[in-house]
N, C-alpha and C. Protein backbone atom coordinates (compact mmCIF):
# COMPACT_ATOMS: atom_id res chain seq x y z
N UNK A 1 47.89 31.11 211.90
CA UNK A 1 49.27 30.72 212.10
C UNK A 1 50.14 31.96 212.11
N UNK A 2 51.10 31.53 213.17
CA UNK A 2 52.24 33.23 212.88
C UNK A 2 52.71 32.96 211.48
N UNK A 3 53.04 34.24 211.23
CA UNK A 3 54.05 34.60 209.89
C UNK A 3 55.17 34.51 210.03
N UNK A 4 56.23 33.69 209.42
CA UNK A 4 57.41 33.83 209.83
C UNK A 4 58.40 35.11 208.39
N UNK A 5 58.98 35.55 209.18
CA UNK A 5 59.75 36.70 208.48
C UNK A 5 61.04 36.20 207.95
N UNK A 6 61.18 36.37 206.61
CA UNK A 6 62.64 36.14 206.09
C UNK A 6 63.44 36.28 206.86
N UNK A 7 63.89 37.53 207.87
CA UNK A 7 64.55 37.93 209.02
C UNK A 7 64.12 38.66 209.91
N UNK A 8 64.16 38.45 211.13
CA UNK A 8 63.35 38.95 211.79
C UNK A 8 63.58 40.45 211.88
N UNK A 9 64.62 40.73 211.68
CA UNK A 9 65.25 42.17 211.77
C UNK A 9 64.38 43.33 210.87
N UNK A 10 63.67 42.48 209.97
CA UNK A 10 62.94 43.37 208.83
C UNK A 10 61.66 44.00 209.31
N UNK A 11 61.18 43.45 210.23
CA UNK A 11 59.73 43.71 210.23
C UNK A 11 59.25 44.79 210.50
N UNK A 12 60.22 46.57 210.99
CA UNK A 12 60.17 47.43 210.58
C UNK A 12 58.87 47.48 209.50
N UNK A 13 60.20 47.36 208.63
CA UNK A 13 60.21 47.51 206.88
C UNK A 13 58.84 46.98 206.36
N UNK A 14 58.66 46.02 206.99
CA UNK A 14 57.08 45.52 206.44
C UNK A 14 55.88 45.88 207.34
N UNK A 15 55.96 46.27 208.11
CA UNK A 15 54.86 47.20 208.72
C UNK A 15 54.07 48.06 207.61
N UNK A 16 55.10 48.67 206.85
CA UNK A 16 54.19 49.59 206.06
C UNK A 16 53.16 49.07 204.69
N UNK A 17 53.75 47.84 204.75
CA UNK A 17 53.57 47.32 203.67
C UNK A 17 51.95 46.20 204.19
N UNK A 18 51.15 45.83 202.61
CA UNK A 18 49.84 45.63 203.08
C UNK A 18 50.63 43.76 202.97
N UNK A 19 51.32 43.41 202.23
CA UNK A 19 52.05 41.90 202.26
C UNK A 19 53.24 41.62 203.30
N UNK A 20 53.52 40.35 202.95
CA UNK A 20 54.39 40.05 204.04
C UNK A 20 55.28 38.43 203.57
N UNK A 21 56.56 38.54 203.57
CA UNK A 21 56.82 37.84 203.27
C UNK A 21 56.75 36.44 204.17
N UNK A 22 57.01 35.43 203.69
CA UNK A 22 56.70 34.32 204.99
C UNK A 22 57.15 33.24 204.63
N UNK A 23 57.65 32.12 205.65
CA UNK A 23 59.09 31.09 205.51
C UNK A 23 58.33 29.94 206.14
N UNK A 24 58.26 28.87 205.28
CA UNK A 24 57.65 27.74 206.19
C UNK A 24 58.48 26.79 206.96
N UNK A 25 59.81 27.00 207.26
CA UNK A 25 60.61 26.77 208.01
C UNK A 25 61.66 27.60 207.51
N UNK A 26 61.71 27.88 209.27
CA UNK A 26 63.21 28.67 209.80
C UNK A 26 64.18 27.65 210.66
N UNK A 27 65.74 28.13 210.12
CA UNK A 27 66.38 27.48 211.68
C UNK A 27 67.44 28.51 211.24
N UNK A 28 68.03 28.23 213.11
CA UNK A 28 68.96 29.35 213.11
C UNK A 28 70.29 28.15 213.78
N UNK A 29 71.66 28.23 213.23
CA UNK A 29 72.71 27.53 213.66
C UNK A 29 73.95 28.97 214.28
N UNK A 30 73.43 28.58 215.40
CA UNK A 30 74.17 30.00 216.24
C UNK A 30 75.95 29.27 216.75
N UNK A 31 76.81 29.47 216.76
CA UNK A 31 77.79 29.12 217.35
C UNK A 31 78.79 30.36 218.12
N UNK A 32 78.73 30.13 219.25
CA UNK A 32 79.18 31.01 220.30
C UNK A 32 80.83 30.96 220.13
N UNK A 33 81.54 32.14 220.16
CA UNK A 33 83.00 32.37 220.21
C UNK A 33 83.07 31.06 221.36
N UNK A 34 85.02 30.99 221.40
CA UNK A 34 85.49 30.20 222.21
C UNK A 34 85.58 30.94 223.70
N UNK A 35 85.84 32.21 222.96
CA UNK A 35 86.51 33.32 224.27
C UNK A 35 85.62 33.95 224.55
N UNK A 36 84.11 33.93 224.34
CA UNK A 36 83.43 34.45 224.97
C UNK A 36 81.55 33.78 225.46
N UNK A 37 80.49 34.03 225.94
CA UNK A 37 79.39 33.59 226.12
C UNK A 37 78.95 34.18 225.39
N UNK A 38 78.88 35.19 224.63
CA UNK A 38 77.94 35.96 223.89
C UNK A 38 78.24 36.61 222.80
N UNK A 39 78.97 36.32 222.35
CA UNK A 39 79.30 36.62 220.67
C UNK A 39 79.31 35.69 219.95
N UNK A 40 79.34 35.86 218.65
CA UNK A 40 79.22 34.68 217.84
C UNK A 40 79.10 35.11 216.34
N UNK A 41 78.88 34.02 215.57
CA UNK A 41 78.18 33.55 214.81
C UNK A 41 77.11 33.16 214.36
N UNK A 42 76.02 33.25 213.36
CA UNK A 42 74.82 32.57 213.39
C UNK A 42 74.45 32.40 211.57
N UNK A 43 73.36 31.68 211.14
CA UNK A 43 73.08 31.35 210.45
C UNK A 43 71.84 31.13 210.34
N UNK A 44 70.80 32.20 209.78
CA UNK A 44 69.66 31.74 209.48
C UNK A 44 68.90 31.10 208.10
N UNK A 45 68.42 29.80 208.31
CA UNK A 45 68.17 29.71 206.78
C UNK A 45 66.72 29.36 206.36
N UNK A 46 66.25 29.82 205.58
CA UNK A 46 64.67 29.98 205.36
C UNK A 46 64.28 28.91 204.16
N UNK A 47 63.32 28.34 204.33
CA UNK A 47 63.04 27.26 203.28
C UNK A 47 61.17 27.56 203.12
N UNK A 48 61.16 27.48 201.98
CA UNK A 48 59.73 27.99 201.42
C UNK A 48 59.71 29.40 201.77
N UNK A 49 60.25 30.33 200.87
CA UNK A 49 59.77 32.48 201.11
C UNK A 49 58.28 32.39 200.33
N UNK A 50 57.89 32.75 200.85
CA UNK A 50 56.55 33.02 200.04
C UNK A 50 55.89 34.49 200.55
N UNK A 51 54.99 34.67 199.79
CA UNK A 51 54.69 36.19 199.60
C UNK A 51 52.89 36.22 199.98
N UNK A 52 52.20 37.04 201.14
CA UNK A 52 50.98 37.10 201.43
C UNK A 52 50.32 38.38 200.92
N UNK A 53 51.14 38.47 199.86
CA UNK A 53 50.71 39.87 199.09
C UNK A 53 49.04 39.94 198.47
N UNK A 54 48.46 41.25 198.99
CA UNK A 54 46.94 40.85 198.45
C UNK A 54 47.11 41.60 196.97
N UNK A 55 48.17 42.33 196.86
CA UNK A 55 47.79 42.88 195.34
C UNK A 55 49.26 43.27 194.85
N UNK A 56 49.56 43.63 193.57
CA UNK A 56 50.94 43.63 192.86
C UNK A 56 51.55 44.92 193.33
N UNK A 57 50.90 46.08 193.97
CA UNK A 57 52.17 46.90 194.66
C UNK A 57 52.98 46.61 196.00
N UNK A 58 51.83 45.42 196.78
CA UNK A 58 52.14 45.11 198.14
C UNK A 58 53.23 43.73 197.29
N UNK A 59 53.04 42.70 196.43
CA UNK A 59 54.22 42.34 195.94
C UNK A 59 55.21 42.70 195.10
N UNK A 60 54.92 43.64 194.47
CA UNK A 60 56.46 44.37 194.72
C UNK A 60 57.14 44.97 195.48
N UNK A 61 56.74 45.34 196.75
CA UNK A 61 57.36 46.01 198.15
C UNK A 61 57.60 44.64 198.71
N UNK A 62 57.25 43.60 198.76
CA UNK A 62 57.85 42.45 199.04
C UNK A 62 59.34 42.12 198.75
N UNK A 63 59.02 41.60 197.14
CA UNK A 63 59.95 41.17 196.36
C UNK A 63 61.44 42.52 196.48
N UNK A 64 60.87 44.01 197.04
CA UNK A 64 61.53 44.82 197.12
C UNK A 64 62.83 44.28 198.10
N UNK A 65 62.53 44.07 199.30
CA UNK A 65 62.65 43.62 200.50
C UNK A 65 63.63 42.36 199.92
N UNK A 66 62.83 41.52 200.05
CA UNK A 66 63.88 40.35 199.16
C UNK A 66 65.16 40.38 198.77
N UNK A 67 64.84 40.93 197.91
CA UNK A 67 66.23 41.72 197.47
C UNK A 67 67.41 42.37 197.67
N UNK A 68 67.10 43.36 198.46
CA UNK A 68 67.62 44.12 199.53
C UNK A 68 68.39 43.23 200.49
N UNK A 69 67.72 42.06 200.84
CA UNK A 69 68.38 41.51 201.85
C UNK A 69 69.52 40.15 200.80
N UNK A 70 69.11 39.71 199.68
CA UNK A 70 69.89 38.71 199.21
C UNK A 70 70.90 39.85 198.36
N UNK A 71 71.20 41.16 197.64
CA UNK A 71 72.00 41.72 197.41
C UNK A 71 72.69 42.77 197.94
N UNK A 72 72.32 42.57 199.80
CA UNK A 72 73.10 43.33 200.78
C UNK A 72 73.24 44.93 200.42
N UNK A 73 72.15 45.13 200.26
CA UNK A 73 71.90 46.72 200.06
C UNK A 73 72.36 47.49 201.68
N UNK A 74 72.53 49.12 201.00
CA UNK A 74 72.77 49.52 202.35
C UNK A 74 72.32 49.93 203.43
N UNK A 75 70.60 49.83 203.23
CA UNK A 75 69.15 49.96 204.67
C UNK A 75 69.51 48.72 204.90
N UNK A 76 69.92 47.97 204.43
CA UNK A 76 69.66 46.59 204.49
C UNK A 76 70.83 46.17 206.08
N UNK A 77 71.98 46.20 205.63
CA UNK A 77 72.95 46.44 206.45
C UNK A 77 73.08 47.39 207.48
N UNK A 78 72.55 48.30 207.10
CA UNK A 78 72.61 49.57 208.15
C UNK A 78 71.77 48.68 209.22
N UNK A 79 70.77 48.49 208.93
CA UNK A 79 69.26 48.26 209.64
C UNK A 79 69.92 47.03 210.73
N UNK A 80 71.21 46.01 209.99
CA UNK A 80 71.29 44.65 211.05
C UNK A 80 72.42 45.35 211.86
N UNK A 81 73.22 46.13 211.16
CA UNK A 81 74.50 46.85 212.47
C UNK A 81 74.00 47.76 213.05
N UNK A 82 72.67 47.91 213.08
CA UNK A 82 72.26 48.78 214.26
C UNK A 82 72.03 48.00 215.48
N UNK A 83 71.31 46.80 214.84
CA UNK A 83 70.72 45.60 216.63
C UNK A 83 72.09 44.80 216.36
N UNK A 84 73.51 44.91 216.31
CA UNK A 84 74.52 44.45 216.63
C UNK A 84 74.75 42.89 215.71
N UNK A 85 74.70 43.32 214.56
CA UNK A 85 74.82 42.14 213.32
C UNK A 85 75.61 42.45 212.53
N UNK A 86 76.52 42.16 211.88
CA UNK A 86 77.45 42.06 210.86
C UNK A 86 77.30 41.25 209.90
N UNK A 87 76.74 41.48 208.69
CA UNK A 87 76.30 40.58 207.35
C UNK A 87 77.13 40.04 207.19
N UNK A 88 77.67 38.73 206.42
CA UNK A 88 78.72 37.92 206.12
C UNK A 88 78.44 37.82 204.79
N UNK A 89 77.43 37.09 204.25
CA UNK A 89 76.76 36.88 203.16
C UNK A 89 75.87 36.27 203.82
N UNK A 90 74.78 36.29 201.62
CA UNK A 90 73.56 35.67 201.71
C UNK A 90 73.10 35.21 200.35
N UNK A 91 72.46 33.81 201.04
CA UNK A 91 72.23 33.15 199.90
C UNK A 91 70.53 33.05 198.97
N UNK A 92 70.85 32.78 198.18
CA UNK A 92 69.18 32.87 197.81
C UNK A 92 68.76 31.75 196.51
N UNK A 93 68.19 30.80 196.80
CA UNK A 93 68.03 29.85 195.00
C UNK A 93 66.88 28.79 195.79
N UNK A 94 66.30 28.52 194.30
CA UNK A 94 65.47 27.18 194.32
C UNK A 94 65.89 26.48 194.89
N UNK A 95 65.27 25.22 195.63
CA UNK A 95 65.86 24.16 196.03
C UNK A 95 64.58 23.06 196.26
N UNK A 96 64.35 21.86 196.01
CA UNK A 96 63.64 21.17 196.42
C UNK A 96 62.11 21.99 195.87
N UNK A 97 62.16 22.80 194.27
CA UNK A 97 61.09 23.43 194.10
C UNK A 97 60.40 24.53 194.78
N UNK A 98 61.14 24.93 196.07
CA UNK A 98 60.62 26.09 196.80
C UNK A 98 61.72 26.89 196.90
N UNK A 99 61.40 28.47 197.07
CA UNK A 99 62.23 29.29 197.02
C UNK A 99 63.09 29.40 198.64
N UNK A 100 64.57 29.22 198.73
CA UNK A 100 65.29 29.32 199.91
C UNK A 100 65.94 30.32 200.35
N UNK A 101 67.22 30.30 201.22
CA UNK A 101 68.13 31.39 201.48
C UNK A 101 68.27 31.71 202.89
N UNK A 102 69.47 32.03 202.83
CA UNK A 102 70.28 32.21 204.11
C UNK A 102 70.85 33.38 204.42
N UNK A 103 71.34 33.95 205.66
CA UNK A 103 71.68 35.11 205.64
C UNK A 103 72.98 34.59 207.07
N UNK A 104 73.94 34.59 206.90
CA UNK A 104 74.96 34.43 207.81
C UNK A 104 75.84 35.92 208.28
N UNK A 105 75.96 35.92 209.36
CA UNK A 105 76.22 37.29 210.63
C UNK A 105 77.01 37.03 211.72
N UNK A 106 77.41 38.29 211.89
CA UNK A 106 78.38 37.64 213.10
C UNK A 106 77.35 38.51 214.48
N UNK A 107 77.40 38.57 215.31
CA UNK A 107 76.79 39.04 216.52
C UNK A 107 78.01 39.07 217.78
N UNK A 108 77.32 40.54 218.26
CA UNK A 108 78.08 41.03 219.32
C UNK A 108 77.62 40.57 221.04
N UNK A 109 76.54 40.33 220.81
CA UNK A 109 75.39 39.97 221.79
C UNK A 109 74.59 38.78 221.52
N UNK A 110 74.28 37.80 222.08
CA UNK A 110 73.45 36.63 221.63
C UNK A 110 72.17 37.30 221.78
N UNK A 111 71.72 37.90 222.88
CA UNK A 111 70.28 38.68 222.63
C UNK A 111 69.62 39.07 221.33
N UNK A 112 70.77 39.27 220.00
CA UNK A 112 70.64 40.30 219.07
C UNK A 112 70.15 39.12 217.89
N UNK A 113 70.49 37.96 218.45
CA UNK A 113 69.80 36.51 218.07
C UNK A 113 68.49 36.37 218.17
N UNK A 114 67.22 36.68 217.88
CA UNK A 114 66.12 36.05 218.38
C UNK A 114 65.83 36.33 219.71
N UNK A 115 66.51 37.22 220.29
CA UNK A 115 66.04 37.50 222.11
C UNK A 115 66.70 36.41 222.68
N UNK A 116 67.86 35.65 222.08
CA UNK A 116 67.95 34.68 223.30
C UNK A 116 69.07 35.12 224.16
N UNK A 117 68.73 34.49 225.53
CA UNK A 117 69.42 34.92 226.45
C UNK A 117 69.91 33.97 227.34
N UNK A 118 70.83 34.77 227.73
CA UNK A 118 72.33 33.78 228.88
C UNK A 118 71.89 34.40 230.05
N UNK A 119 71.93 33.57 230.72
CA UNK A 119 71.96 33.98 232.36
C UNK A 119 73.41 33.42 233.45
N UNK A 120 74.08 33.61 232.84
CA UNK A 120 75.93 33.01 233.46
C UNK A 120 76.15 31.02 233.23
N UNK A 121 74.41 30.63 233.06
CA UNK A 121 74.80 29.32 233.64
C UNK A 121 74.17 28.51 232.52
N UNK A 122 72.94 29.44 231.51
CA UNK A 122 72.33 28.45 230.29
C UNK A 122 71.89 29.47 229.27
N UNK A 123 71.72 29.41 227.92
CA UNK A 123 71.22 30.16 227.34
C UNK A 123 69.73 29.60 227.22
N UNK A 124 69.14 30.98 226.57
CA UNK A 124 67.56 30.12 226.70
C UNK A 124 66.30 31.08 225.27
N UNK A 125 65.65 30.68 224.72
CA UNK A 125 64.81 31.05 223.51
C UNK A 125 63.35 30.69 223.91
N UNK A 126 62.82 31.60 224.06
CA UNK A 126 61.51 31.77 224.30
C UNK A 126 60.71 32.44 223.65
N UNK A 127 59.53 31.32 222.63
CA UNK A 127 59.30 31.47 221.73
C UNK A 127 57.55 31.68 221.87
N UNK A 128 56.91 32.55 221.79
CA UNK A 128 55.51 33.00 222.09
C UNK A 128 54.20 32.50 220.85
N UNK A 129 54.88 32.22 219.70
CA UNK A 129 54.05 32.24 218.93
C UNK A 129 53.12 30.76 218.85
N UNK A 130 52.72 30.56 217.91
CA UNK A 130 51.67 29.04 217.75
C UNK A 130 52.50 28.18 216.28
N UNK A 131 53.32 28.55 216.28
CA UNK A 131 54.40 27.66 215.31
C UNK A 131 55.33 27.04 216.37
N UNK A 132 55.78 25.59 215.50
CA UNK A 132 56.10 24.77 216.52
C UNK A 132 57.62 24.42 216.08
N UNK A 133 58.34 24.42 217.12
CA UNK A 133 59.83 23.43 216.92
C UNK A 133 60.18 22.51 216.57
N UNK A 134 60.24 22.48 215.09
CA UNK A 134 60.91 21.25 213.79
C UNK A 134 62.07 20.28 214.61
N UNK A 135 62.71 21.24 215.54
CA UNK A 135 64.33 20.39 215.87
C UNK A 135 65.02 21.38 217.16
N UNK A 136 65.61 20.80 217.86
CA UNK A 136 66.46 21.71 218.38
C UNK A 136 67.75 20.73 218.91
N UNK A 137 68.96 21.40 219.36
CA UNK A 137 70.02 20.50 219.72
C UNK A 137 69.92 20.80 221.69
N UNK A 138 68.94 21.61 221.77
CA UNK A 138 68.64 22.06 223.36
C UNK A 138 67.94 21.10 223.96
N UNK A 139 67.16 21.53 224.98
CA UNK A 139 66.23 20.79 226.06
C UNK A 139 64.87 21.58 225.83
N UNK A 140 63.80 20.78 225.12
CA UNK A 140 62.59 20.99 224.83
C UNK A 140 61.54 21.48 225.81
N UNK A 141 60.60 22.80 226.53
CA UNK A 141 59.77 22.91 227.47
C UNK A 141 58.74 23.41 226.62
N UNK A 142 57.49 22.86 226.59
CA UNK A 142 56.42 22.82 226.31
C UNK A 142 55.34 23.60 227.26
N UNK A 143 54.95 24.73 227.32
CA UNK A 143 53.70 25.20 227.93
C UNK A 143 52.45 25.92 227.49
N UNK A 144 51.45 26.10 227.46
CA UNK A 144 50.27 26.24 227.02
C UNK A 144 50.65 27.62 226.51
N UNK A 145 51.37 28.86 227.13
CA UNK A 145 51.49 30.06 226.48
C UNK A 145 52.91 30.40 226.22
N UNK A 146 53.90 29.09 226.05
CA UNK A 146 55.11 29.37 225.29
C UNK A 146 55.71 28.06 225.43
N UNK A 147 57.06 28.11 224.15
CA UNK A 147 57.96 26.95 223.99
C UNK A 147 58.87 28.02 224.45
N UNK A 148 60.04 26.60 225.23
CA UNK A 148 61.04 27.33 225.69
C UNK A 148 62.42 26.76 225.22
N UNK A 149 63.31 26.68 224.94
CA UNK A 149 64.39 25.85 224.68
C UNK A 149 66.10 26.42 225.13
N UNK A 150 66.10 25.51 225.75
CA UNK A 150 67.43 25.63 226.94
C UNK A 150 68.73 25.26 226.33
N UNK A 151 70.09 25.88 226.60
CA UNK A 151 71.29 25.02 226.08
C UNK A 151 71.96 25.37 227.52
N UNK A 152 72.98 24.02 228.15
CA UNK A 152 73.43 25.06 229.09
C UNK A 152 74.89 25.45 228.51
N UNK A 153 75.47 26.31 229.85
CA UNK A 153 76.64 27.32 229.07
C UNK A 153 77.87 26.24 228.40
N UNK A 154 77.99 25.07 228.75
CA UNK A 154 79.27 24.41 227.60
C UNK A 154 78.79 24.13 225.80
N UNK A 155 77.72 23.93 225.92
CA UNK A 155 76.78 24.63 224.21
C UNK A 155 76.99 25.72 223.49
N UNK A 156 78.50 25.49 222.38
CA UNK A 156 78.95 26.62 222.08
C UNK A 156 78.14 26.56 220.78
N UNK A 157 77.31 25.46 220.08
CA UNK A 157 76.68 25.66 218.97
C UNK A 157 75.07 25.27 218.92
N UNK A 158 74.42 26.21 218.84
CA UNK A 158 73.22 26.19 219.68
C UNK A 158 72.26 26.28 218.45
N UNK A 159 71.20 25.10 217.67
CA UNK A 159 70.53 24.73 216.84
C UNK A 159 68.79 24.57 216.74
N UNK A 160 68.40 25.39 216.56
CA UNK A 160 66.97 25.12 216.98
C UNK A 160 66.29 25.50 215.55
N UNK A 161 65.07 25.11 214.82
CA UNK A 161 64.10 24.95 213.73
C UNK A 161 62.51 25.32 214.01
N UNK A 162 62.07 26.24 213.27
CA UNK A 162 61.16 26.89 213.80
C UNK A 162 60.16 26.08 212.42
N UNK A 163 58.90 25.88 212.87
CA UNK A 163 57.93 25.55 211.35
C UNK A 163 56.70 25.86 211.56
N UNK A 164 56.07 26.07 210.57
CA UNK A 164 54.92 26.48 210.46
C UNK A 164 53.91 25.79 210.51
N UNK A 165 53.13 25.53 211.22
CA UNK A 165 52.15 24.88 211.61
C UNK A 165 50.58 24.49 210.53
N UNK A 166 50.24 26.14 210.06
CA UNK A 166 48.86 25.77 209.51
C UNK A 166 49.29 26.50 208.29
N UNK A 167 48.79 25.74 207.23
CA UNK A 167 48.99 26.33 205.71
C UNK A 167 48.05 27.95 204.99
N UNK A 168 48.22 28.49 204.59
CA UNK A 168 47.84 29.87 204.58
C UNK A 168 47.61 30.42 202.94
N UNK A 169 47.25 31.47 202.48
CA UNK A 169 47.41 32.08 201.57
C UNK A 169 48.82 32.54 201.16
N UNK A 170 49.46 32.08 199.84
CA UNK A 170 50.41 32.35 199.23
C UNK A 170 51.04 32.58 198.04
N UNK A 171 51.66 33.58 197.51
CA UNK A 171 51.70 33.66 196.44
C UNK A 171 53.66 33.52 196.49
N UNK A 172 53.97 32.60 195.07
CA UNK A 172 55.03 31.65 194.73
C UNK A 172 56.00 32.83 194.08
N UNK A 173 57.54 33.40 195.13
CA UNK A 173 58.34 34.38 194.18
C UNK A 173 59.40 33.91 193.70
N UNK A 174 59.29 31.91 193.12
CA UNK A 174 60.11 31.75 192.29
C UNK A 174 60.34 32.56 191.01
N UNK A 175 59.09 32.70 190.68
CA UNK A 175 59.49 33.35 188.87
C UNK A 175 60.01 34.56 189.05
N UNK A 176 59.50 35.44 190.27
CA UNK A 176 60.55 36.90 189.86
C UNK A 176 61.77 36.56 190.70
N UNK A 177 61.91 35.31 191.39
CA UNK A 177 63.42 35.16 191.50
C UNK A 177 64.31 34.65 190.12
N UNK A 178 63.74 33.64 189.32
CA UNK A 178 64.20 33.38 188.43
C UNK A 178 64.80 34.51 186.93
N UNK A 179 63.39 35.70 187.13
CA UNK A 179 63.39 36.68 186.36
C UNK A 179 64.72 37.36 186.47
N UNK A 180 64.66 37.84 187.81
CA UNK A 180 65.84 39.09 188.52
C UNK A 180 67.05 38.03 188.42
N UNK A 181 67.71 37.27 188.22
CA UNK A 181 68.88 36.37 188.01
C UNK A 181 68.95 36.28 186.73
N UNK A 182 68.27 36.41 185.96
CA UNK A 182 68.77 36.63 184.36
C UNK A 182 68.94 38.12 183.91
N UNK A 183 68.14 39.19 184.84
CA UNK A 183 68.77 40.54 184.61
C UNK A 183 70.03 40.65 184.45
């Protein structure tokens, strides 16, 4: 099954690393300016973070990461206003027994979204991996070597849910979330 990334923006950062953090559902709630096709707003929010760490230095370079992104450090920020993101805030807590969190941005470019792209007349998300689409508020295309999902251009709030398909090795970073909140 793909790995899904707390944000996709990170995966730099975890290249070096032998773990990887991973979200058993993603969705992103993008809403496009009035005055323009391609700026915006967005909202990604992750439900189940879990950690594919094979040993305690690769989860602590995890949990490093984590962090970084829920207390808006400054690689952290640097790293999203470079691909044209502006942090807003971010959220991070238990919920429903699994660890969650959100990261809300403003964007200069919808591209800077997930690759999705406008062509004057629809936006469109084309998604390669073998995880499947929980939801979308678009037009669903199904093909053997990709999902595709369409909005056309009067779709100023554009909703799609990414999930994870096959269950995997994981290790649970409620407790050092719980830990690091009583620091």
């Amino acid at each position: 099954m793909k790995k899904f990334l707390l944000i996709p923006t990170i995966i730099l950062l975890l290249v070096t690393a032998q773990g990887c953090l991973l979200v058993e559902k993603m969705r992103y709630e993008i809403t496009i300016n009035k005055n323009s096709d391609t700026s915006g707003v967005a909202t990604l929010y992750a439900e189940g973070i879990y950690s594919d760490a094979p040993g305690k230095k690769e989860l602590e370079q995890d949990t490093t990461i984590l962090w970084d992104i829920y207390f808006q450090k400054d690689e952290f920020l640097g790293y999203m206003a470079e691909f044209g993101r502006k942090v807003i805030g971010t959220e991070l807590d238990v919920v429903n027994k699994k660890l969650s969190g959100s990261v809300n941005f403003s964007f200069t470019s919808i591209r800077n979204v997930e690759s999705i792209q406008f062509d004057g007349e629809y936006y469109y998300y084309t998604s390669m991996n073998k995880d499947s689409v929980g939801f979308t508020n678009g037009t669903l295309i199904k093909k053997p070597e990709y999902t595709r999902i369409i909005w056309p251009k009067d779709e100023k709030n554009l909703i799609f849910e990414m999930v994870s398909k096959k269950p995997q090795t994981k290790k649970d970073l409620i407790p050092f979330f719980e830990k690091k909140m009583k620091q």
